[in-house]
Every structure is written in C-alpha cells, then in structure tokens.
Protein backbone atom coordinates (compact mmCIF):
# COMPACT_ATOMS: atom_id res chain seq x y z
CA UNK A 1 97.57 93.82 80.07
CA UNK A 2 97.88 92.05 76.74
CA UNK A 3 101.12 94.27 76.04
CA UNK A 4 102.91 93.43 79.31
CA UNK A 5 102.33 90.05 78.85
CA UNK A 6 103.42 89.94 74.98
CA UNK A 7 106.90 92.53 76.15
CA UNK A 8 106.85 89.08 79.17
CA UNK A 9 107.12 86.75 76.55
CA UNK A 10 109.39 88.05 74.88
CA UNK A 11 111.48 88.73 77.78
CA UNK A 12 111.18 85.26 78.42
CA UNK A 13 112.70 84.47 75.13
CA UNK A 14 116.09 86.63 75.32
CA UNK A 15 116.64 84.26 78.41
CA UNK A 16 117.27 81.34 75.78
CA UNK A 17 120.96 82.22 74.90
CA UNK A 18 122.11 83.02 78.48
CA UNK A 19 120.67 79.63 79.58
CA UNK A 20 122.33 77.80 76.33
CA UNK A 21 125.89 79.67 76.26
CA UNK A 22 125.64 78.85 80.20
CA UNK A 23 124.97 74.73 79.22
CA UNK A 24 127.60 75.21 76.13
CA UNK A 25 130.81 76.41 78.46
CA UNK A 26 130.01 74.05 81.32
CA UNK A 27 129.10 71.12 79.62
CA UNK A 28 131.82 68.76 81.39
CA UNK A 29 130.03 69.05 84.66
CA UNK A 30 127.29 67.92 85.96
CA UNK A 31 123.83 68.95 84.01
CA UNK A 32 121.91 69.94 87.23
CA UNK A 33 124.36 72.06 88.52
CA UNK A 34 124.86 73.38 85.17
CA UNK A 35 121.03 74.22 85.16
CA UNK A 36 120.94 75.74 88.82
CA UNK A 37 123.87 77.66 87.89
CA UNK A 38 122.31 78.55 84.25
CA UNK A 39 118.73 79.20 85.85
CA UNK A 40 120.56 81.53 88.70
CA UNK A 41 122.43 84.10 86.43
CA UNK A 42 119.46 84.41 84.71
CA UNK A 43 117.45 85.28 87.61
CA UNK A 44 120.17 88.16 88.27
CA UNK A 45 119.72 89.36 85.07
CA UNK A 46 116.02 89.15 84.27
CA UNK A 47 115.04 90.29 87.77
CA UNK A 48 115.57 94.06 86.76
CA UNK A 49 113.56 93.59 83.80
CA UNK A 50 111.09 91.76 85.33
CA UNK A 51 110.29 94.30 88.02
CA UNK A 52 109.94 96.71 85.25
CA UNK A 53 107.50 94.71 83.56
CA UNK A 54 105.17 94.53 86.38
CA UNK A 55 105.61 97.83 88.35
CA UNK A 56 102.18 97.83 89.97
CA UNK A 57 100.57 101.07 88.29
CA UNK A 58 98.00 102.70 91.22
CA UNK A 59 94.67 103.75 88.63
CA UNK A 60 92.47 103.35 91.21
CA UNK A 61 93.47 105.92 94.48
CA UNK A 62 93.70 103.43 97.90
CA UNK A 63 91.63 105.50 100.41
CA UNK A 64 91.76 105.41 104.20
CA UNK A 65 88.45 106.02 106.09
CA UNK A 66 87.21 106.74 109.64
CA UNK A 67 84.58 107.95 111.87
CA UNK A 68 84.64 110.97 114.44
CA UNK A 69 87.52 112.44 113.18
CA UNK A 70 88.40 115.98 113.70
CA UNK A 71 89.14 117.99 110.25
CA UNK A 72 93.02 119.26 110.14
CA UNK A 73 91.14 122.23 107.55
CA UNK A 74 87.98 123.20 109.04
CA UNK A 75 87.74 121.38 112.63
CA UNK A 76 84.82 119.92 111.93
CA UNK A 77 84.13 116.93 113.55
CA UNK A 78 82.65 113.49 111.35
CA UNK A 79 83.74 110.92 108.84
CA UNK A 80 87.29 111.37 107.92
CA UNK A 81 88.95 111.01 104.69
CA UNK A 82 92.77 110.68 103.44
CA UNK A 83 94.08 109.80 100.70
CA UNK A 84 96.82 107.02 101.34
CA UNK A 85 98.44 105.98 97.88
CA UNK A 86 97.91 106.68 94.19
CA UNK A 87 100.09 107.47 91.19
CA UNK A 88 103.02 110.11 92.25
CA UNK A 89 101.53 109.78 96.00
CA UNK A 90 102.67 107.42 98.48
CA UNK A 91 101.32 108.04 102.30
CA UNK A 92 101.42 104.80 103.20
CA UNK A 93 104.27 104.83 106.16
CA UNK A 94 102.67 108.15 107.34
CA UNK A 95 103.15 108.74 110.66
CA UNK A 96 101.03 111.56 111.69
CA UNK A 97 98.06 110.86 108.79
CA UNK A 98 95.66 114.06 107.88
CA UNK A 99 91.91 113.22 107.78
CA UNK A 100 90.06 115.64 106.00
CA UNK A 101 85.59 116.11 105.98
CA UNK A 102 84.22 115.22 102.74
CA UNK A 103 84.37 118.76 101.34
CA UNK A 104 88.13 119.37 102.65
CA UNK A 105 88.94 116.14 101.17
CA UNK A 106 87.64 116.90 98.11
CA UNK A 107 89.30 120.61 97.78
CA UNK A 108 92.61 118.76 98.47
CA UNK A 109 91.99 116.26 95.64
CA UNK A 110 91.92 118.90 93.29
CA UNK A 111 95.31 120.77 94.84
CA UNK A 112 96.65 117.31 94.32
CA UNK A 113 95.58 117.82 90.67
CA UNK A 114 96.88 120.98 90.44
CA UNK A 115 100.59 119.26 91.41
CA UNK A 116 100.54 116.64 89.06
CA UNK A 117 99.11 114.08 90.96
CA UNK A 118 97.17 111.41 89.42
CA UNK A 119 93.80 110.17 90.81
C-alpha cells in the first residue's frame, strides 16, 4: 500500500506543470476560471493514471453461499457454493450461477488453478 501511495504522490506532483503552464497562457482572464479550466484538463489527464493506480486487486476470492441447493456435479442436494469474483474471474453478472457441494466446489477450485486462476 505504501508503494501505491508513494507512485500517488508522485503522480500528484507531475500535475504541477499542467496546472502552472495552464495559469501561465491564460493569465489575462479571470483566475477562477483559469483554475476550473486548469483543475479540469488535469482531471482528463490524470484520470487514466489514476485508475491505474488503484485498480482494486481481488486477494481475497468474494464467495456466494446458499442453502438447499442442488449440485450442477454430483446432484446432491445441501449448502451450495460458487465462486463469484477473484483475480482473472469475474461471475458477478452471471445469469444462470453454478452452485457446487463443498467437495465439488473444492475440485473446481483446483481446475480453476490449473487455468491460471488466482485464489
């Protein structure tokens, strides 16, 4: 976290000399529309980077879980498990979600693995 915030910083400081070259070639007019004007380029610059910078990173695996479910492997009917979003694995905006038993879920974890996909 330290880094991202240090690589921030220093972010934040290349936006100096976009902001002053901004003030500097519209100094005749007025110095809050200058600023709003300054402050807005900026923003349509520095939003790529800034999105870079903090690209939320899924370490921990988001999980969905429910009860009386029937297995899509084995058919067995009891707590379901599916895994909805980790890193390289986004089943958020599934539409027809797979629930798996605790030892289905688990086999599938370590296909997942197999592919590449972080958990």
């Amino acid at each position: 976290m330290i880094k991202k915030y240090l690589f921030y910083l220093f972010r934040w400081q290349l936006s100096t000399p976009i902001l002053a070259v901004v003030l500097w070639a519209l100094r005749g007019y007025n110095d809050w529309i200058v600023t709003v004007i300054a402050n807005l380029l900026g923003g349509l610059i520095f939003f790529w980077i800034d999105r870079i910078i903090f690209k939320v990173e899924y370490r921990n695996p988001l999980w969905e879980i429910k009860d009386n479910i029937v297995c899509v492997n084995c058919g067995k009917t009891c707590k379901g498990y599916r895994l909805v979003k980790t890193t390289n694995y986004d089943r958020l905006n599934d539409h027809s979600p797979e629930f798996r038993c605790e030892e289905c879920s688990e086999e599938k974890m370590k296909q997942l693995n197999r592919r590449g996909v972080v958990l």
